[in-house]
C-alpha atoms as a PDB file:
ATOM      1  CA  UNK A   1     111.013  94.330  93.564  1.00  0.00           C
ATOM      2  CA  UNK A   2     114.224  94.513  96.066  1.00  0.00           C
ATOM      3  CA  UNK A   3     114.163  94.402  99.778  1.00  0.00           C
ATOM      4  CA  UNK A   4     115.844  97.993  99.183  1.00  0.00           C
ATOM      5  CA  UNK A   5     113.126  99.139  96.719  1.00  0.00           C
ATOM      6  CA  UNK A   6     110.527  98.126  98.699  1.00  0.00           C
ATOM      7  CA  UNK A   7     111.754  99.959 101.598  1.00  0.00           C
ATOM      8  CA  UNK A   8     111.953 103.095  99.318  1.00  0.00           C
ATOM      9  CA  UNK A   9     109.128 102.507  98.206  1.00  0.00           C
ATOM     10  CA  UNK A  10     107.209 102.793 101.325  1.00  0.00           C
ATOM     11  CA  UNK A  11     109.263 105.970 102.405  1.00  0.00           C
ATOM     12  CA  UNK A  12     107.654 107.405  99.018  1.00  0.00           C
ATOM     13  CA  UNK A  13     104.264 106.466 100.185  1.00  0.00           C
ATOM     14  CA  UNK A  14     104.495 107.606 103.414  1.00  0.00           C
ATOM     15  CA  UNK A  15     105.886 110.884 101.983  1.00  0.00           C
ATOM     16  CA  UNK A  16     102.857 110.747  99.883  1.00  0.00           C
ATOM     17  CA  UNK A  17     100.593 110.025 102.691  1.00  0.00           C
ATOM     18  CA  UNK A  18     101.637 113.148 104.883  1.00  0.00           C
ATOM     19  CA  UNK A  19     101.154 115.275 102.228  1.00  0.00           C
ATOM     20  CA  UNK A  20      97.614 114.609 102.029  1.00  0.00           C
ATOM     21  CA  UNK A  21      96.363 117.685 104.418  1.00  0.00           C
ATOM     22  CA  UNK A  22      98.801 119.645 102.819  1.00  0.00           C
ATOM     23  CA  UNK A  23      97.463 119.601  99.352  1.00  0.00           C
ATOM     24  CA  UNK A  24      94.000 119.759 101.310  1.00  0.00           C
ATOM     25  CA  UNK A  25      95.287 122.732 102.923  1.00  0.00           C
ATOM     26  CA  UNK A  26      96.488 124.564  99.398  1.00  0.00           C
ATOM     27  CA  UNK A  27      93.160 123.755  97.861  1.00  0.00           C
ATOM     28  CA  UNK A  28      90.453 126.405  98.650  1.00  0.00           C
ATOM     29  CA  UNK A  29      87.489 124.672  97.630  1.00  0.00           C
ATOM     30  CA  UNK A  30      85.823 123.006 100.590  1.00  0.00           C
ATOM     31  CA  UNK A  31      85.797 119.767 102.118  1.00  0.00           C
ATOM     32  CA  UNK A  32      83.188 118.140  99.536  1.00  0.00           C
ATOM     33  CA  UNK A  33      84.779 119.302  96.768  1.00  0.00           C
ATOM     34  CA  UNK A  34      87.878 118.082  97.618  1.00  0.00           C
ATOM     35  CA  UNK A  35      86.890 114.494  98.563  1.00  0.00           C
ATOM     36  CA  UNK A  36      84.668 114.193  94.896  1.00  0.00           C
ATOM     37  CA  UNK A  37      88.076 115.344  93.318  1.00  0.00           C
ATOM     38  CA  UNK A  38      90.183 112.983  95.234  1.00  0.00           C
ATOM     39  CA  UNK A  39      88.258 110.276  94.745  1.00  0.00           C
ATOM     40  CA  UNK A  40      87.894 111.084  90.877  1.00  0.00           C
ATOM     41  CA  UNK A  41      91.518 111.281  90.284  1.00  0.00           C
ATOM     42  CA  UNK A  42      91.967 108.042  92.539  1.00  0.00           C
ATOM     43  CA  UNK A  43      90.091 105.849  90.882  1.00  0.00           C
ATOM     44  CA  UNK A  44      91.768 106.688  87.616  1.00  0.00           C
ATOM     45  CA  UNK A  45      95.402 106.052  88.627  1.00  0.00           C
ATOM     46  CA  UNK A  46      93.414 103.163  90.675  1.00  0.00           C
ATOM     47  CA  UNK A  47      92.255 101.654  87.388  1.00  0.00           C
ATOM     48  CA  UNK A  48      96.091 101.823  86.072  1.00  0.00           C
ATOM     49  CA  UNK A  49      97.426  99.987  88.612  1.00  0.00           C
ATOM     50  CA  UNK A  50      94.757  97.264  88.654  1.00  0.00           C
ATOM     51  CA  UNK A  51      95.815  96.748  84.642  1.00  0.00           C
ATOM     52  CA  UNK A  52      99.627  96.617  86.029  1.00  0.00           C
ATOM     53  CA  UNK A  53      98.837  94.008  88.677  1.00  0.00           C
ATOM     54  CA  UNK A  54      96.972  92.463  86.303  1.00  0.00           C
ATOM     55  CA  UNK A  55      93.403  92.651  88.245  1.00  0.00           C
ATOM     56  CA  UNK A  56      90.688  93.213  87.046  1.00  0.00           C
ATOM     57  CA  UNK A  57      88.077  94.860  89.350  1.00  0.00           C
ATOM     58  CA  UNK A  58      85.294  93.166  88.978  1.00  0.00           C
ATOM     59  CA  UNK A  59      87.162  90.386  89.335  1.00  0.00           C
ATOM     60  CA  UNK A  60      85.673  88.458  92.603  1.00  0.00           C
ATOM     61  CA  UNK A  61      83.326  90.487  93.598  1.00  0.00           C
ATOM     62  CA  UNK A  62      79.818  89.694  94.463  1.00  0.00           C
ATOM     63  CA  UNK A  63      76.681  91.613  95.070  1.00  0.00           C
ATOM     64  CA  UNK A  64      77.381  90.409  98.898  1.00  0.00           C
ATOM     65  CA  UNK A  65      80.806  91.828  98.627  1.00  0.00           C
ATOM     66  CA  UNK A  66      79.853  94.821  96.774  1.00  0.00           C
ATOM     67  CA  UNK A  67      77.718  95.490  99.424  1.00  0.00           C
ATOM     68  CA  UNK A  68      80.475  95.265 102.260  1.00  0.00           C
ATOM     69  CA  UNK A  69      82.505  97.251 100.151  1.00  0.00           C
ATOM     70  CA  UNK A  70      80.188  99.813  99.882  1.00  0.00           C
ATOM     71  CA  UNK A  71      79.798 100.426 103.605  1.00  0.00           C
ATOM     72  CA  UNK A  72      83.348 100.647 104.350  1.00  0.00           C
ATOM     73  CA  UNK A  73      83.414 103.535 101.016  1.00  0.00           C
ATOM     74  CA  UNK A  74      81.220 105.450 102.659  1.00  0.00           C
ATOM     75  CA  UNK A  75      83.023 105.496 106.320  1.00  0.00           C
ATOM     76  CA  UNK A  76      86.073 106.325 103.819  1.00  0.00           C
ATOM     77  CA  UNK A  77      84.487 109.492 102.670  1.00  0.00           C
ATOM     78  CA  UNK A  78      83.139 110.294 105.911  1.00  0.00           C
ATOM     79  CA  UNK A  79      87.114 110.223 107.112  1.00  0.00           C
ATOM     80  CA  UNK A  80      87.893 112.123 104.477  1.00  0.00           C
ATOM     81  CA  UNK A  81      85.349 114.463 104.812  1.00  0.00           C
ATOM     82  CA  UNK A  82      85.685 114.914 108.675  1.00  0.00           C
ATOM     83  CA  UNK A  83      89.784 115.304 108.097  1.00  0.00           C
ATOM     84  CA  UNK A  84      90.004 118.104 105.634  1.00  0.00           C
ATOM     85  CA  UNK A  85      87.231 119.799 107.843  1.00  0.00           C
ATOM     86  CA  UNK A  86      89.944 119.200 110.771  1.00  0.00           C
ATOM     87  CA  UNK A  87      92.227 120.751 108.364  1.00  0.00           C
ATOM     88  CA  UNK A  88      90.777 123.882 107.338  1.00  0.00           C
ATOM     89  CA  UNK A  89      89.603 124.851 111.212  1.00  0.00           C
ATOM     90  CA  UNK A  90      92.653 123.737 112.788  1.00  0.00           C
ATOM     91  CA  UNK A  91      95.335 123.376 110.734  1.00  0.00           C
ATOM     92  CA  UNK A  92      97.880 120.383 109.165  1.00  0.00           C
ATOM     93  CA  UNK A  93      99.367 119.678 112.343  1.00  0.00           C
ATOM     94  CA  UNK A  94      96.678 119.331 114.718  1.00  0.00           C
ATOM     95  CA  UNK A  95      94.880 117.681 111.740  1.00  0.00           C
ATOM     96  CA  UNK A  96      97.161 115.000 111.110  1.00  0.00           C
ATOM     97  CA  UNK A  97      97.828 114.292 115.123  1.00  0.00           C
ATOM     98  CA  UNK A  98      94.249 113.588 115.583  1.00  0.00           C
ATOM     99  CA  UNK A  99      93.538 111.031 113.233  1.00  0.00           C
ATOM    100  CA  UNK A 100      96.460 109.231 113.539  1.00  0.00           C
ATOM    101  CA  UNK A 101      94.308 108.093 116.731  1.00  0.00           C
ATOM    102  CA  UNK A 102      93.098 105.501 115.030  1.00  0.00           C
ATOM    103  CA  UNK A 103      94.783 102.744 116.456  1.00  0.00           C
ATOM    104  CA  UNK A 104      93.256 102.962 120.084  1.00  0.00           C
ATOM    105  CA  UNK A 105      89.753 103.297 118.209  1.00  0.00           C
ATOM    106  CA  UNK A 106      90.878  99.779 116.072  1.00  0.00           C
ATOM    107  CA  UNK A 107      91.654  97.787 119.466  1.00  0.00           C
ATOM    108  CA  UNK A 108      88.370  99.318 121.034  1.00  0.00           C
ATOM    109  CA  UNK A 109      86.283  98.625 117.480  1.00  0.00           C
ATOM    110  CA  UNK A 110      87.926  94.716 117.641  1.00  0.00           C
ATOM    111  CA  UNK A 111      86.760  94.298 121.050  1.00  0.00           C
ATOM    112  CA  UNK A 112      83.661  96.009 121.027  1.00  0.00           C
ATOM    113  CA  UNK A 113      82.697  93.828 118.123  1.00  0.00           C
ATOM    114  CA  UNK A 114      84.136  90.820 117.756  1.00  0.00           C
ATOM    115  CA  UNK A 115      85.288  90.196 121.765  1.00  0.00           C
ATOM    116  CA  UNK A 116      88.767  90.311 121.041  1.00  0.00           C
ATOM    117  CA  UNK A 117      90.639  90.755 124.245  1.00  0.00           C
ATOM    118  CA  UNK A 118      93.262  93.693 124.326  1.00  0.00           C
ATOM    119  CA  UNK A 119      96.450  92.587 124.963  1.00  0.00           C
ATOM    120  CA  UNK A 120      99.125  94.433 126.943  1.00  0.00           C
ATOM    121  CA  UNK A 121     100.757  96.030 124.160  1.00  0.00           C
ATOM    122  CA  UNK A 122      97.147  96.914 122.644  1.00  0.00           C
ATOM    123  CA  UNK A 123      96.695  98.602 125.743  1.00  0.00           C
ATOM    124  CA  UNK A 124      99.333 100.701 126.082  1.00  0.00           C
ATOM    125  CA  UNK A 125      98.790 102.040 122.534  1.00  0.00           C
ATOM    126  CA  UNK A 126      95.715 103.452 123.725  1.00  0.00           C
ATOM    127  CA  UNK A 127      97.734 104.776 126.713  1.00  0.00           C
ATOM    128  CA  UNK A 128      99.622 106.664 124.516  1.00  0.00           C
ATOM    129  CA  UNK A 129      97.684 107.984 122.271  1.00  0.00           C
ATOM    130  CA  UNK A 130      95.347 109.088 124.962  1.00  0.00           C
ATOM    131  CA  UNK A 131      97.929 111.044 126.780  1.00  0.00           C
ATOM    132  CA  UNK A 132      99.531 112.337 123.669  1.00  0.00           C
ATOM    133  CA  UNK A 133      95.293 113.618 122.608  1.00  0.00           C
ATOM    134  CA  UNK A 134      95.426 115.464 126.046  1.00  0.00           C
ATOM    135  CA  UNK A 135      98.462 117.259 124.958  1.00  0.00           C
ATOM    136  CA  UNK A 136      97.581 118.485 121.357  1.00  0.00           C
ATOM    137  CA  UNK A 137      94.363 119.839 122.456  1.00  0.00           C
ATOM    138  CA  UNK A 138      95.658 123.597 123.612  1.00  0.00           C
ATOM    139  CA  UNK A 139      92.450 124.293 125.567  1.00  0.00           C
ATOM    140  CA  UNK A 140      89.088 122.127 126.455  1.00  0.00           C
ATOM    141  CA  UNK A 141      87.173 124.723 125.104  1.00  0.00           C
ATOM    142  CA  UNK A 142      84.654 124.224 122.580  1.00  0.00           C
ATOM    143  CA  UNK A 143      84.594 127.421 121.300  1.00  0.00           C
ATOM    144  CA  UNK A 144      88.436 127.858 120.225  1.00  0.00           C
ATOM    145  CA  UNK A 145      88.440 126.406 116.671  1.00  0.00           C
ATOM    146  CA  UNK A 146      91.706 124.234 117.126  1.00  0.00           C
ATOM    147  CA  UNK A 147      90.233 122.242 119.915  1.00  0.00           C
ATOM    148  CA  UNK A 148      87.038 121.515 117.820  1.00  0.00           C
ATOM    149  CA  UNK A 149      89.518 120.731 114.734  1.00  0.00           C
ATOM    150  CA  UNK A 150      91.400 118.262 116.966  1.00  0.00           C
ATOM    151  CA  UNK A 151      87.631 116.597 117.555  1.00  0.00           C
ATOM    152  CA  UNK A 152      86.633 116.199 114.233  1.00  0.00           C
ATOM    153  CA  UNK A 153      90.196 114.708 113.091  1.00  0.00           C
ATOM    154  CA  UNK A 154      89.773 112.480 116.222  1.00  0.00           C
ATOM    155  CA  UNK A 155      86.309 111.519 114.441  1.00  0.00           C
ATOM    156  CA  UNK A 156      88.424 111.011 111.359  1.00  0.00           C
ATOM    157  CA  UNK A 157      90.912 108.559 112.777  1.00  0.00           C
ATOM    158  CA  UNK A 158      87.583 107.042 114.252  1.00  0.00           C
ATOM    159  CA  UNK A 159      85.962 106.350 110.930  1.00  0.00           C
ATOM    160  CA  UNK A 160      89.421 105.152 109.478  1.00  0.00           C
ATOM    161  CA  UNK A 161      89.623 102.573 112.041  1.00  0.00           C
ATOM    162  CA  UNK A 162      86.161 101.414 111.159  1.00  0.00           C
ATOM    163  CA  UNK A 163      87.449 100.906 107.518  1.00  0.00           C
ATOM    164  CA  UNK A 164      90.353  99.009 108.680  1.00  0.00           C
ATOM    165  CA  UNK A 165      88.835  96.896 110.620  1.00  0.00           C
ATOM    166  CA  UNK A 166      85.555  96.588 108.101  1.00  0.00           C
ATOM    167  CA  UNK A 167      88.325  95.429 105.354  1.00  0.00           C
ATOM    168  CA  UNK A 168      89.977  92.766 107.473  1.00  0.00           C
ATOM    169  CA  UNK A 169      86.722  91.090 108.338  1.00  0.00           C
ATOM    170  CA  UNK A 170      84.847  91.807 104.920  1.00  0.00           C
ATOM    171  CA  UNK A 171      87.386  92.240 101.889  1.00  0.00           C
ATOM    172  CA  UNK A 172      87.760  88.079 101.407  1.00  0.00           C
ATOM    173  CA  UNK A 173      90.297  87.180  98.814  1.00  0.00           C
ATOM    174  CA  UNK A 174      89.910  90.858  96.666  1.00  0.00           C
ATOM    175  CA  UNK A 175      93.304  92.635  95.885  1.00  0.00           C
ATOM    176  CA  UNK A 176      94.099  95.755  97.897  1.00  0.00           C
ATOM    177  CA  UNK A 177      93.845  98.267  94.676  1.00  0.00           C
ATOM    178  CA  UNK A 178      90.331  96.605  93.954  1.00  0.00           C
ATOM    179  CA  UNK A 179      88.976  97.336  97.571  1.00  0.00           C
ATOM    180  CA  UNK A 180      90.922 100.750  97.319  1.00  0.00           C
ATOM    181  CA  UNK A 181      88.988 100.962  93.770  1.00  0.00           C
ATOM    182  CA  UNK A 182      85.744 100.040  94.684  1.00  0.00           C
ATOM    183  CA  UNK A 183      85.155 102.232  98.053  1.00  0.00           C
ATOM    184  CA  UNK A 184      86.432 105.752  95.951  1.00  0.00           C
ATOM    185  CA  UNK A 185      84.046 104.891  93.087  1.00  0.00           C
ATOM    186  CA  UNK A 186      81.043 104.717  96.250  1.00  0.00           C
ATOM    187  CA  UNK A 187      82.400 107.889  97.130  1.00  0.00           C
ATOM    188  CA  UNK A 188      82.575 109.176  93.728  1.00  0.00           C
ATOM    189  CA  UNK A 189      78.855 107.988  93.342  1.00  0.00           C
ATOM    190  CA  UNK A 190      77.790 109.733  96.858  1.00  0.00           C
ATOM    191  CA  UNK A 191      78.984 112.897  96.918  1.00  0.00           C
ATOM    192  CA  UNK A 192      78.056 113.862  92.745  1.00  0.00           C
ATOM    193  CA  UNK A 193      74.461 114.770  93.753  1.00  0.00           C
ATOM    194  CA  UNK A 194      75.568 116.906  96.489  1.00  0.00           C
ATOM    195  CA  UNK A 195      79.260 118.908  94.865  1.00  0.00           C
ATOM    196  CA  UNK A 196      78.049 119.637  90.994  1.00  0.00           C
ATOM    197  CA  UNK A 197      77.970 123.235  92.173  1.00  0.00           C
ATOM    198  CA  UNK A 198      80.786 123.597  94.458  1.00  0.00           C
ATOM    199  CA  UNK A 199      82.925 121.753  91.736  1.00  0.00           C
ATOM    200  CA  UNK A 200      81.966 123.654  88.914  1.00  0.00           C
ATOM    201  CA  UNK A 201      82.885 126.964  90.885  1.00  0.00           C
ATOM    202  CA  UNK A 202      86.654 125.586  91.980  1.00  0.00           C
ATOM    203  CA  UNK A 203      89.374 127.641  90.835  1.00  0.00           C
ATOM    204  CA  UNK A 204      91.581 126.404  88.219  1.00  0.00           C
ATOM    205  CA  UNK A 205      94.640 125.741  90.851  1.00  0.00           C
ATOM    206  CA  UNK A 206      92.347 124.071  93.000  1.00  0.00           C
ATOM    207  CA  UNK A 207      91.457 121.733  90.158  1.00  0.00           C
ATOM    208  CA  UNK A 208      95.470 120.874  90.432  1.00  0.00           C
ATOM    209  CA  UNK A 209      95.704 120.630  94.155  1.00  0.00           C
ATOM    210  CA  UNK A 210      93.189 118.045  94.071  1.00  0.00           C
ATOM    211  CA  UNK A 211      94.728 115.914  91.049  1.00  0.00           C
ATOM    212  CA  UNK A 212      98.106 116.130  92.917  1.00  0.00           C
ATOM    213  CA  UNK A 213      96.185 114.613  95.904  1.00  0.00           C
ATOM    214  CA  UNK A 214      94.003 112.126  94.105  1.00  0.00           C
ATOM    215  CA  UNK A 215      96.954 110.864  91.685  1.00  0.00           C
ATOM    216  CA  UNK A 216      99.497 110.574  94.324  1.00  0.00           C
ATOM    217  CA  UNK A 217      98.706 110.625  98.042  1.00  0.00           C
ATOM    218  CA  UNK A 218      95.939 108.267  96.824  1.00  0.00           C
ATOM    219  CA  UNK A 219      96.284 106.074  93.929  1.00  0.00           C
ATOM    220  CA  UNK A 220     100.266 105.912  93.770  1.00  0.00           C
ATOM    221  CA  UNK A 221     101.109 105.858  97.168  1.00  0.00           C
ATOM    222  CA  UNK A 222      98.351 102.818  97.716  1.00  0.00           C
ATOM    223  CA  UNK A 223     100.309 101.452  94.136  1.00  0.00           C
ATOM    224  CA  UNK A 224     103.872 101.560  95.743  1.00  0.00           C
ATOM    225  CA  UNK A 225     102.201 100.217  99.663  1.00  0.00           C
ATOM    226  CA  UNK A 226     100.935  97.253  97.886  1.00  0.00           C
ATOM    227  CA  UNK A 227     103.964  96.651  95.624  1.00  0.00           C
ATOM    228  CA  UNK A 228     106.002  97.078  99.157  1.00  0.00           C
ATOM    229  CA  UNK A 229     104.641  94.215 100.845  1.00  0.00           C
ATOM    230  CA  UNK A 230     104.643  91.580  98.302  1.00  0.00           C
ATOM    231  CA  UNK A 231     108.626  92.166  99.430  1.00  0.00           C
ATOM    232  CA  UNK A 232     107.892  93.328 103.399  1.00  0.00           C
ATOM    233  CA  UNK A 233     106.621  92.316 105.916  1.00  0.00           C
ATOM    234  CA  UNK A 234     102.854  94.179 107.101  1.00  0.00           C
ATOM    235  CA  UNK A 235     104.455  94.487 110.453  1.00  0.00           C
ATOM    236  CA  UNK A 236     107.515  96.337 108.984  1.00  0.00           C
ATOM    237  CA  UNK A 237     105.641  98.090 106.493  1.00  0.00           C
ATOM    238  CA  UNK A 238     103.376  99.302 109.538  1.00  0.00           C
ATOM    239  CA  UNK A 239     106.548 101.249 110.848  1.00  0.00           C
ATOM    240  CA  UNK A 240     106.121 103.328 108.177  1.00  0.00           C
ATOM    241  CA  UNK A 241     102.798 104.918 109.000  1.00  0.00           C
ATOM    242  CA  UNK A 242     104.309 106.792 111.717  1.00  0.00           C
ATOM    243  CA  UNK A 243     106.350 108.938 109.393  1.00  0.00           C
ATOM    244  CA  UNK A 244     102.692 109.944 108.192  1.00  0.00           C
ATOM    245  CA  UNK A 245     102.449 112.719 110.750  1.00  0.00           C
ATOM    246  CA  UNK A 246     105.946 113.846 110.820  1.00  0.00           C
ATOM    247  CA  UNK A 247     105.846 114.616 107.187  1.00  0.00           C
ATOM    248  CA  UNK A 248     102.682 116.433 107.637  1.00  0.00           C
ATOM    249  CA  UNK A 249     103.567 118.075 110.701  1.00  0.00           C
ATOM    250  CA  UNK A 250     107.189 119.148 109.086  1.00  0.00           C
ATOM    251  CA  UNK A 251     105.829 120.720 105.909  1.00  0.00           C
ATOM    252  CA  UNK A 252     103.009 122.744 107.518  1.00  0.00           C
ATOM    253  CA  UNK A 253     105.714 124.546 109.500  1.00  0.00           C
ATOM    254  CA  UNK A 254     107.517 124.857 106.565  1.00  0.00           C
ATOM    255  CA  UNK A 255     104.882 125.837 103.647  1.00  0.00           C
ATOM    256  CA  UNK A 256     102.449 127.648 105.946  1.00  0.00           C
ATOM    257  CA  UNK A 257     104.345 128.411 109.580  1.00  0.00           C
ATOM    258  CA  UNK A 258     102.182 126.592 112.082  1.00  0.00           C
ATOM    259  CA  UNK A 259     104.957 126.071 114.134  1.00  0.00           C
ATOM    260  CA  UNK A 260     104.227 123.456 116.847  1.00  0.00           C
ATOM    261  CA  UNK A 261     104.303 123.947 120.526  1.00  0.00           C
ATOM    262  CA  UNK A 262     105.897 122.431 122.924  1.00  0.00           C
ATOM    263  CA  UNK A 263     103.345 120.532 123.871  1.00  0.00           C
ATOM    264  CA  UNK A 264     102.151 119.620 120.666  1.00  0.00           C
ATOM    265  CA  UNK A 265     105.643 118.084 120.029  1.00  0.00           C
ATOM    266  CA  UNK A 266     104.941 116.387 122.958  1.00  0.00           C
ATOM    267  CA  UNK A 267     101.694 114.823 122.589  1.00  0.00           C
ATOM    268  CA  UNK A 268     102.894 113.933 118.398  1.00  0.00           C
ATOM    269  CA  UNK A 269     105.866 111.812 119.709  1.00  0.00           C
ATOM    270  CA  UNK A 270     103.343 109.825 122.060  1.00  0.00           C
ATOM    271  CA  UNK A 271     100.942 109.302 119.226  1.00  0.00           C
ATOM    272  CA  UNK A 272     103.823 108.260 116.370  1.00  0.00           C
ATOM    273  CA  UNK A 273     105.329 105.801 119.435  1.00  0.00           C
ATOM    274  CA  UNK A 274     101.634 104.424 118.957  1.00  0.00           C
ATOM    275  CA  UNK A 275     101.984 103.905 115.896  1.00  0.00           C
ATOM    276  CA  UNK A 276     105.196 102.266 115.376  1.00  0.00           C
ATOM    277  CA  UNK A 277     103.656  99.697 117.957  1.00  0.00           C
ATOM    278  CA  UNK A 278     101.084  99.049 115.370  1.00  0.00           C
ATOM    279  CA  UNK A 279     101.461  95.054 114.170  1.00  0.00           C
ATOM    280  CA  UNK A 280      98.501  94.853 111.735  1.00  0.00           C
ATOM    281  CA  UNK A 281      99.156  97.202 108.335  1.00  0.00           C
ATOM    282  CA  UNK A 282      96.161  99.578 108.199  1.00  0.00           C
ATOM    283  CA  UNK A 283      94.743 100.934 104.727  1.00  0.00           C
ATOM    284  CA  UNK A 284      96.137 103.746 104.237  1.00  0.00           C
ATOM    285  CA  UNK A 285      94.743 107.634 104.383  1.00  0.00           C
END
């Protein structure tokens, strides 16, 4: 792959990656359905591009690591589940905003548990993405339904940044599309008992929705992040996650008018500066 390829290639995956609460949006089947289906359709085109990078996924991984891996699935689907919850109370926009807090929660999970010290530019990413929360919330009520959206997407990007930082301390020498693999089949495994019903009864468009989702915002866009850096840098290729939002953000105004205020625009342009600060590559969404 080509410098310029790779850099297209991550514009497709962050393209990919902001349409995630869009397609979670179009779907009409709720939050548990959606995740199952996601994670269904993931792990197939996740098994196809373990074959292309020639990786198997069993490959390294011990009942130790299986274990690890299993944890950080199931605070995956819980940031799934807590997103498109976000999504269908609140909307794209505020959806989207609110998770992409994770990278205060990552510096405050790294120091919590393993005493790293913040360093100025750690802190003023939480700065930022405090002041731009503030903003997106239109009112500090509890009972208006996009202020508890913006909570439970701000729950999401906490659960995300657990999975980050769980994979940097517990993923060992496994390829990215076998950790990305392994923690959608523990979903896949969780959630069966519990969506049988609600998946049986999902219209026929939802069913395509959620294979758009699962094919591409998950297993092809994780495909063409992991192709990306074998060419980029992870602190380039980190820019790119601050496109995640815009895209989002743009196509709900477009597809479904949730036109953002002022001070939504606001509050978005102090969380994306947050996250083009980011130095460490997260896992992506």
């Amino acid at each position: 792959m080509t410098h310029s390829r790779a850099l297209a290639s991550m514009h497709v995956a962050a393209l990919m990656f902001g349409l995630t609460g869009i397609f979670g949006k179009l779907a009409q089947a709720g939050p548990l359905a959606i995740v199952l289906g996601r994670a269904f359709f993931a792990v197939l085109a996740l098994l196809v591009f373990a074959q292309i990078f020639s990786r198997p996924i069993l490959l390294g991984v011990t009942r130790v690591r299986l274990l690890q891996l299993a944890g950080c699935g199931l605070l995956l689907g819980i940031h799934w589940l807590t997103f498109f919850h976000a999504v269908k109370i609140a909307g794209v926009g505020i959806a989207t905003l609110g998770f992409a807090s994770f990278p205060a929660f990552v510096v405050l999970l790294e120091m919590l548990l393993w005493k790293e010290r913040p360093s100025r530019m750690d802190m003023l990413k939480m700065s930022l993405v405090c002041a731009g929360l503030v903003l997106v919330a239109p009112t500090f009520d509890l009972n208006n339904s996009a202020t508890t959206g913006l909570l439970w997407a701000v729950l999401s990007g906490f659960c995300f940044a657990a999975v980050s930082v769980g994979n940097r301390y517990t993923s060992g020498d496994l390829h990215a599309v076998q950790i990305a693999c392994w923690q959608n089949i523990v979903i896949l495994v969780c959630l069966l008992p519990f969506s049988v019903g609600a998946v049986a009864d999902m219209a026929p468009l939802d069913w395509l929705w959620i294979a758009l989702l699962g094919l591409f915002c998950t297993g092809l866009a994780h495909g063409l992040f992991v192709a990306s850096l074998s060419v980029l840098k992870a602190r380039v290729a980190s820019l790119f996650f601050a496109l995640e939002p815009v895209y989002g953000i743009l196509f709900a105004w477009y597809l479904f008018a949730e036109q953002p205020t002022l001070r939504m625009l606001l509050g978005g342009a102090l969380i994306v500066s947050a996250l083009a600060l980011v130095q460490r590559s997260p896992k992506p969404a």
